[in-house]
C-alpha atoms as a PDB file:
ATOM      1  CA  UNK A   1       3.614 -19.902 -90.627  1.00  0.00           C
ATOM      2  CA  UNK A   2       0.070 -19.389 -91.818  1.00  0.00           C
ATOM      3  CA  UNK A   3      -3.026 -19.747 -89.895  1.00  0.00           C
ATOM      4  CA  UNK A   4      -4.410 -23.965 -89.812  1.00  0.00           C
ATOM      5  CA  UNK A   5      -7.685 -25.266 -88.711  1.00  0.00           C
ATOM      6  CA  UNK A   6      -7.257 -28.878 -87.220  1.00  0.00           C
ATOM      7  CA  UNK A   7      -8.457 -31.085 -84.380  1.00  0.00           C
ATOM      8  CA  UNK A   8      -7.731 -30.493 -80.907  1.00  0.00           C
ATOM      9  CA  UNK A   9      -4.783 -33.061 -80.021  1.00  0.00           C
ATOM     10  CA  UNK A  10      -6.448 -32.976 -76.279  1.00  0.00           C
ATOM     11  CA  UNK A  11      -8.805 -31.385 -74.273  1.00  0.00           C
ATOM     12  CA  UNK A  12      -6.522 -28.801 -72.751  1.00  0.00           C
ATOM     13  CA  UNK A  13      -6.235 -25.814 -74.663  1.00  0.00           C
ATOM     14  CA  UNK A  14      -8.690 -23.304 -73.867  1.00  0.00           C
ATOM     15  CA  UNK A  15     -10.501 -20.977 -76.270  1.00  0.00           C
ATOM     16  CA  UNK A  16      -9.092 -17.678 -76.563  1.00  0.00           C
ATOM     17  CA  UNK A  17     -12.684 -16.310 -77.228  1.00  0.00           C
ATOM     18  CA  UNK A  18     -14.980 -17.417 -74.931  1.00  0.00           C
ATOM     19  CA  UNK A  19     -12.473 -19.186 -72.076  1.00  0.00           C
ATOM     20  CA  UNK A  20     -14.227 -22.564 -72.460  1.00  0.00           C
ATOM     21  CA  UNK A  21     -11.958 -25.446 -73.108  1.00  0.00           C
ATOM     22  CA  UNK A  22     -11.590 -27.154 -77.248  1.00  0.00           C
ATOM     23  CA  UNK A  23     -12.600 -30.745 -76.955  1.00  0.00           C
ATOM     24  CA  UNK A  24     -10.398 -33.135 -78.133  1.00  0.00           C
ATOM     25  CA  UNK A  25     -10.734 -34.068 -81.801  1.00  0.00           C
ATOM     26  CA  UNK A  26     -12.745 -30.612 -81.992  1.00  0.00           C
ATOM     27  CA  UNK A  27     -12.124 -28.895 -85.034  1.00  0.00           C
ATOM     28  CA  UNK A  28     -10.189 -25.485 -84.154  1.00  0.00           C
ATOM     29  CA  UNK A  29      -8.572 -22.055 -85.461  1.00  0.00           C
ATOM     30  CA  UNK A  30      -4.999 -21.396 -84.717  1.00  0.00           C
ATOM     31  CA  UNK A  31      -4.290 -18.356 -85.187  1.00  0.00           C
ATOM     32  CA  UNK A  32      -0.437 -17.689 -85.503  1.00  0.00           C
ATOM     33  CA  UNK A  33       1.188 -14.349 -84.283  1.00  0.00           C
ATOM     34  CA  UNK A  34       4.629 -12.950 -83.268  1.00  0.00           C
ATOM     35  CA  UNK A  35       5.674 -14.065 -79.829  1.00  0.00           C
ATOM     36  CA  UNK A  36       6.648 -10.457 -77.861  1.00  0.00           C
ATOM     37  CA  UNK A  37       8.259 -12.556 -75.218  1.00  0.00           C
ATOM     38  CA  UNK A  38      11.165 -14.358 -78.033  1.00  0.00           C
ATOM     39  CA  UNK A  39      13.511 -11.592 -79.329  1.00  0.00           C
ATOM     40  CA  UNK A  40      14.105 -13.894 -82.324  1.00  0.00           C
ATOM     41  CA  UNK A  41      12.288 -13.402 -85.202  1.00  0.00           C
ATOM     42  CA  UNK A  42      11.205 -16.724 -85.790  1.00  0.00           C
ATOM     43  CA  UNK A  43       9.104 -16.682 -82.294  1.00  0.00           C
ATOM     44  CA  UNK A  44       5.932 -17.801 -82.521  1.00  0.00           C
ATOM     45  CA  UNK A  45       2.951 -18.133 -80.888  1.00  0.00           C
ATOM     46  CA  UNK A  46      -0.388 -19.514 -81.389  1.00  0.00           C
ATOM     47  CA  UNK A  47      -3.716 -18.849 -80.484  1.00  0.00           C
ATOM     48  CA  UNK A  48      -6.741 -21.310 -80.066  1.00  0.00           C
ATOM     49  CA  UNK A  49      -9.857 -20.832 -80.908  1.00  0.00           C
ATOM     50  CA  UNK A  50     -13.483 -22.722 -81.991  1.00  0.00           C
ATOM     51  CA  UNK A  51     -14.132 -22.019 -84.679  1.00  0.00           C
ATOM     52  CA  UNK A  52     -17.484 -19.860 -84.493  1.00  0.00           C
ATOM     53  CA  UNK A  53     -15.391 -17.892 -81.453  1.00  0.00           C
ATOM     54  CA  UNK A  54     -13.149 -17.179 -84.179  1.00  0.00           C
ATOM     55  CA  UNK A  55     -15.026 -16.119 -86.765  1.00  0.00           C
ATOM     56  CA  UNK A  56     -16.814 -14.057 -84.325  1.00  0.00           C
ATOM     57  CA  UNK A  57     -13.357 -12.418 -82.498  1.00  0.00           C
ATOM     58  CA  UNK A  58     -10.755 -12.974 -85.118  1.00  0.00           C
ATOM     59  CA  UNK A  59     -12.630 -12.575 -88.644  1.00  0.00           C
ATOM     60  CA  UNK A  60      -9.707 -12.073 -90.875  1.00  0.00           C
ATOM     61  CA  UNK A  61      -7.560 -15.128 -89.834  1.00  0.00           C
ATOM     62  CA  UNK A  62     -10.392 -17.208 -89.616  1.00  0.00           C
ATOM     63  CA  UNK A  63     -10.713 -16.431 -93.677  1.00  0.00           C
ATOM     64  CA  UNK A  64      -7.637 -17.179 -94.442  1.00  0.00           C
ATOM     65  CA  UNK A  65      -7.377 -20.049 -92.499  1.00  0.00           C
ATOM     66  CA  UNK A  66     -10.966 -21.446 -93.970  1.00  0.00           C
ATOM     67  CA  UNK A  67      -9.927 -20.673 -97.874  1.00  0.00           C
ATOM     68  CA  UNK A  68      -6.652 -22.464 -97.274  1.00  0.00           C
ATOM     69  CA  UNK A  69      -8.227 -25.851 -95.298  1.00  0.00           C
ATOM     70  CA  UNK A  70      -9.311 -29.098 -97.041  1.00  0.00           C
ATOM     71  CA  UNK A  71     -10.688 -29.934 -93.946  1.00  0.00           C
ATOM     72  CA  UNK A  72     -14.156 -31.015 -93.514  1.00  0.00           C
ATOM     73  CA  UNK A  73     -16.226 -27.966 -92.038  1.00  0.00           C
ATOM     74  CA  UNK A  74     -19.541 -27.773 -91.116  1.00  0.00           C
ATOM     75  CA  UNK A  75     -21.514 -24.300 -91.753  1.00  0.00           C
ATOM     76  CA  UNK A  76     -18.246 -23.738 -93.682  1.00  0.00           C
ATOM     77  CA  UNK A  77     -20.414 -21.080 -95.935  1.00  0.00           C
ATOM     78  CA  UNK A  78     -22.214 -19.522 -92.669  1.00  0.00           C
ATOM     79  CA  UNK A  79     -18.875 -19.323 -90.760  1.00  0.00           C
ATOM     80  CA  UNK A  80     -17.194 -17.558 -93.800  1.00  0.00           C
ATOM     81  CA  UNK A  81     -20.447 -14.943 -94.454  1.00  0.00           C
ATOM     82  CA  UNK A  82     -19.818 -14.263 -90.285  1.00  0.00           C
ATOM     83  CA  UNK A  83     -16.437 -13.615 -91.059  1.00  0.00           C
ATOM     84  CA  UNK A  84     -16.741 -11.360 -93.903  1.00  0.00           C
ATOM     85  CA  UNK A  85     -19.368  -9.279 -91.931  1.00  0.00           C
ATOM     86  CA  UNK A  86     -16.999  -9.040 -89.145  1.00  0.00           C
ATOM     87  CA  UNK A  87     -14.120  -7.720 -91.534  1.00  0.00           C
ATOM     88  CA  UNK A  88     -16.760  -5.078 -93.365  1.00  0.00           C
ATOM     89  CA  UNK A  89     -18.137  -3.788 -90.026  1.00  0.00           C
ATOM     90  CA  UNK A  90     -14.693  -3.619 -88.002  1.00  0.00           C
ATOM     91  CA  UNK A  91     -15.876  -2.650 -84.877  1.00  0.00           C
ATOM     92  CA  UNK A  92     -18.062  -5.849 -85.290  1.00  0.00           C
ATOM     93  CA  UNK A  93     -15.817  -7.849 -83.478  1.00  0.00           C
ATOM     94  CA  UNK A  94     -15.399  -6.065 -80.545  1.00  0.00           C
ATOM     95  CA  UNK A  95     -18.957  -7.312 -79.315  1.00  0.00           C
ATOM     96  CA  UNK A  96     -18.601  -9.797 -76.483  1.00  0.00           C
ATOM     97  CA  UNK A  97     -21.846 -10.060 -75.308  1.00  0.00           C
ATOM     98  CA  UNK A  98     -24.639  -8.700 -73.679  1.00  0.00           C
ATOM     99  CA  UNK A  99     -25.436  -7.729 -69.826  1.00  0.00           C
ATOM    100  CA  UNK A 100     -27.741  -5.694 -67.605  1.00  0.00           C
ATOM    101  CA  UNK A 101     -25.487  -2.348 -66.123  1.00  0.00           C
ATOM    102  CA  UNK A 102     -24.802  -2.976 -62.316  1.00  0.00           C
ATOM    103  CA  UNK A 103     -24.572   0.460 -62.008  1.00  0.00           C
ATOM    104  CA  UNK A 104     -25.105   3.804 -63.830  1.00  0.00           C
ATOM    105  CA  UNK A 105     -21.556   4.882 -64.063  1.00  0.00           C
ATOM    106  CA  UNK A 106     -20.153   3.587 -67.452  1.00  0.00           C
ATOM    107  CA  UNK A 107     -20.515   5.702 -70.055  1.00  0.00           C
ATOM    108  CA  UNK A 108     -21.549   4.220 -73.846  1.00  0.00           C
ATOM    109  CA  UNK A 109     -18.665   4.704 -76.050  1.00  0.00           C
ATOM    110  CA  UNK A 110     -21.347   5.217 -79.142  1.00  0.00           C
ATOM    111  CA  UNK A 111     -23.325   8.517 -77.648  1.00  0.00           C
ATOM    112  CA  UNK A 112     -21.234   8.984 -74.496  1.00  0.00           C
ATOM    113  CA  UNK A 113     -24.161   9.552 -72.201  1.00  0.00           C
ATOM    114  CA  UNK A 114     -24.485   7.279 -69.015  1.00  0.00           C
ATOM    115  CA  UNK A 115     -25.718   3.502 -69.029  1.00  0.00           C
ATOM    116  CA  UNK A 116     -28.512   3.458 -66.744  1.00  0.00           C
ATOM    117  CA  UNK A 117     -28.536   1.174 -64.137  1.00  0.00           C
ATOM    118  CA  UNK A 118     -30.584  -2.136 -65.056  1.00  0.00           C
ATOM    119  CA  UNK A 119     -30.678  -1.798 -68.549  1.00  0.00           C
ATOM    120  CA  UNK A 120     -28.856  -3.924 -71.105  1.00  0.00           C
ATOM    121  CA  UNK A 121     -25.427  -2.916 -72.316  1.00  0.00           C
ATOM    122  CA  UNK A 122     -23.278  -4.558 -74.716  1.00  0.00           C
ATOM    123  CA  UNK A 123     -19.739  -5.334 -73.789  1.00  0.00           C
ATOM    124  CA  UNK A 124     -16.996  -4.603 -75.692  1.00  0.00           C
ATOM    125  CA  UNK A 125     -13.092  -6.176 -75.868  1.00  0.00           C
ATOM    126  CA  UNK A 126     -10.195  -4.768 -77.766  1.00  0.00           C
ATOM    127  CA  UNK A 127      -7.642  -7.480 -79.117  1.00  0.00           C
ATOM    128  CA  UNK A 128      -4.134  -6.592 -78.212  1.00  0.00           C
ATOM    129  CA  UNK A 129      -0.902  -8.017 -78.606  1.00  0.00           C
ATOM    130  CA  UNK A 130      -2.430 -11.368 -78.818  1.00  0.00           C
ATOM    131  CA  UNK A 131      -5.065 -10.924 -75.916  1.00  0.00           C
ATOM    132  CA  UNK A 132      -8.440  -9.425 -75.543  1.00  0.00           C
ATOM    133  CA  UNK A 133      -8.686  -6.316 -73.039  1.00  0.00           C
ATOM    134  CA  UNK A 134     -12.050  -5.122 -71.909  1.00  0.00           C
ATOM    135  CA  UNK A 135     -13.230  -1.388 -73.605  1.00  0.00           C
ATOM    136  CA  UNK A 136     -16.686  -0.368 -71.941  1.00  0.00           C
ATOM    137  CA  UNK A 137     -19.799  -1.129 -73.016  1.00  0.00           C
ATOM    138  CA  UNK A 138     -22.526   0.718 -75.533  1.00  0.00           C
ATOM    139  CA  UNK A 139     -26.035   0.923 -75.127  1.00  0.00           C
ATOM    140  CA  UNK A 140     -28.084  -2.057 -77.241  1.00  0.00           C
ATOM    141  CA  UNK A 141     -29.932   1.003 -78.870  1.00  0.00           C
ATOM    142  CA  UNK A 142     -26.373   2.631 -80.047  1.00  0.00           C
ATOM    143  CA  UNK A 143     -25.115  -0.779 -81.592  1.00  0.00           C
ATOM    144  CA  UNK A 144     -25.912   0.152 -85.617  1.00  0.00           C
ATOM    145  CA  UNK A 145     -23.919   3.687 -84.888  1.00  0.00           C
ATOM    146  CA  UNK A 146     -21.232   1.924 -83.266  1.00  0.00           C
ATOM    147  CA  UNK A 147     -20.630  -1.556 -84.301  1.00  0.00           C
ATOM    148  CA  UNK A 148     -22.158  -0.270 -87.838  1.00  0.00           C
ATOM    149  CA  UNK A 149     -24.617  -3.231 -87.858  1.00  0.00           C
ATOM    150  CA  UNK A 150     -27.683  -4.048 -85.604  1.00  0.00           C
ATOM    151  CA  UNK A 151     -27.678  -7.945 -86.874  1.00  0.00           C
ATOM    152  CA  UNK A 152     -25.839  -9.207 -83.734  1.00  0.00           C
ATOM    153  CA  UNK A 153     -28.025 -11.385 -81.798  1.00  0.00           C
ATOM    154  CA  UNK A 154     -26.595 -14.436 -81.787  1.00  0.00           C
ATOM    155  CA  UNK A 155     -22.908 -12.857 -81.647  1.00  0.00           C
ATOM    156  CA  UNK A 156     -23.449 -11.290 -78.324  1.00  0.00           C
ATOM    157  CA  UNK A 157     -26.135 -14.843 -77.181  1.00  0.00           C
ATOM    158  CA  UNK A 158     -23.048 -16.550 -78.539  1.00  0.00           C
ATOM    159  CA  UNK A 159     -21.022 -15.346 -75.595  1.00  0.00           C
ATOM    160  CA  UNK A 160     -23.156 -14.485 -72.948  1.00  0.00           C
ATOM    161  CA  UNK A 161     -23.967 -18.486 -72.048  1.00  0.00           C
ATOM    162  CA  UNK A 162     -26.219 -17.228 -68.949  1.00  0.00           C
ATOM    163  CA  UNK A 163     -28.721 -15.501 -71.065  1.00  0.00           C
ATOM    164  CA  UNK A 164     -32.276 -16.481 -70.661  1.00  0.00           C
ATOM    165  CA  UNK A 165     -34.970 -17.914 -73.235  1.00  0.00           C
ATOM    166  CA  UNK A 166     -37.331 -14.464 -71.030  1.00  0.00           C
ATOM    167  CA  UNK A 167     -33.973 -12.237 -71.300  1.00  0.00           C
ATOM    168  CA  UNK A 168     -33.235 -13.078 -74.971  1.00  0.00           C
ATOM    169  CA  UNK A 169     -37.106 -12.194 -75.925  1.00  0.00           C
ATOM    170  CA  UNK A 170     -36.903  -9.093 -73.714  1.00  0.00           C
ATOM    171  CA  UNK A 171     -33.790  -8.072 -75.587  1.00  0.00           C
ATOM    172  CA  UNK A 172     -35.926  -9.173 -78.908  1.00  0.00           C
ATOM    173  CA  UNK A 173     -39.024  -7.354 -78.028  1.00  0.00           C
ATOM    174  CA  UNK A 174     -37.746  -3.987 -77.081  1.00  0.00           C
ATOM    175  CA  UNK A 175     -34.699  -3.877 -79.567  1.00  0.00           C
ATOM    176  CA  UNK A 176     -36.165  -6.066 -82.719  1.00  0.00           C
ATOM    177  CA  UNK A 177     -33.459  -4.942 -85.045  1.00  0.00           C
ATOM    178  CA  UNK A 178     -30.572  -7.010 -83.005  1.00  0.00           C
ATOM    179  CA  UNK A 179     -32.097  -9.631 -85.745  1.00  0.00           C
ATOM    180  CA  UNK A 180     -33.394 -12.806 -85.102  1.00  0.00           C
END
């Protein structure tokens, strides 16, 4: 069955991308995928997400899902160019957010040297078998070499919901090619 995008019958299912729950009536991608756990063929599962999670995480069903709804979309143009930035930078997706290193053991996975202690990191997650998997971190200044774009300011403010008006212009102000 193909991907849909259609309103939340409740507001219980959760968002795959960012964990938050999909009001009801909300407008949301599921994404449809084998089932591991069925040894039938016809097993089936399906993932939730909003939509901008989705275009953000999940670029290439989010497509298909937008060029085969009638529904009624909002920022159905924006949401599509995210999406097609996403699948021509595919490390793009990976990005889930930003943060300040706790401590200065990780190592970036763009230049491999250390992550200093107190100074912004992006995180990364792998999607796997129908979940997302935490994959280290790179250093804000390595994201063009590694994600292969530097215009991700809003993708990583997207989901990081604690992030400051000061942190976002510190994060502007030393690293202005994250984009506006």
């Amino acid at each position: 069955m193909p991907h849909t995008i259609e309103p939340a019958a409740s507001g219980r299912s959760k968002c795959r991308g960012c964990g938050l729950a999909i009001a009801k009536d909300e407008l949301r991608l599921g994404e449809r995928l084998p089932n591991p756990f069925v040894d039938d063929e016809k097993g089936e599962m399906t993932l939730w997400f909003h939509l901008v999670c989705s275009a953000y995480k999940r670029p290439q069903a989010m497509l298909e899902a937008l060029e085969a709804s009638t529904e009624n979309i909002e920022r159905r143009d924006w949401l599509a160019g995210v999406c097609k930035q996403g699948i021509e930078h595919r490390r793009l997706p990976r990005a889930a957010g930003v943060e300040r290193a706790s401590t200065g053991r990780a190592a970036c996975r763009g230049c491999r040297e250390k992550i200093e202690k107190g100074s912004w990191r992006i995180k990364l997650l792998y999607f796997d078998e129908g979940r997302f998997a935490p994959s280290g971190y790179v250093h804000v200044g390595c994201a063009r070499e590694y994600l292969g774009t530097t215009s991700i300011l809003e993708r990583i403010a997207h989901f990081t919901p604690e992030l400051t008006a000061e942190d976002r212009a510190e994060l502007e102000g030393a690293h202005p090619e994250l984009g506006p």
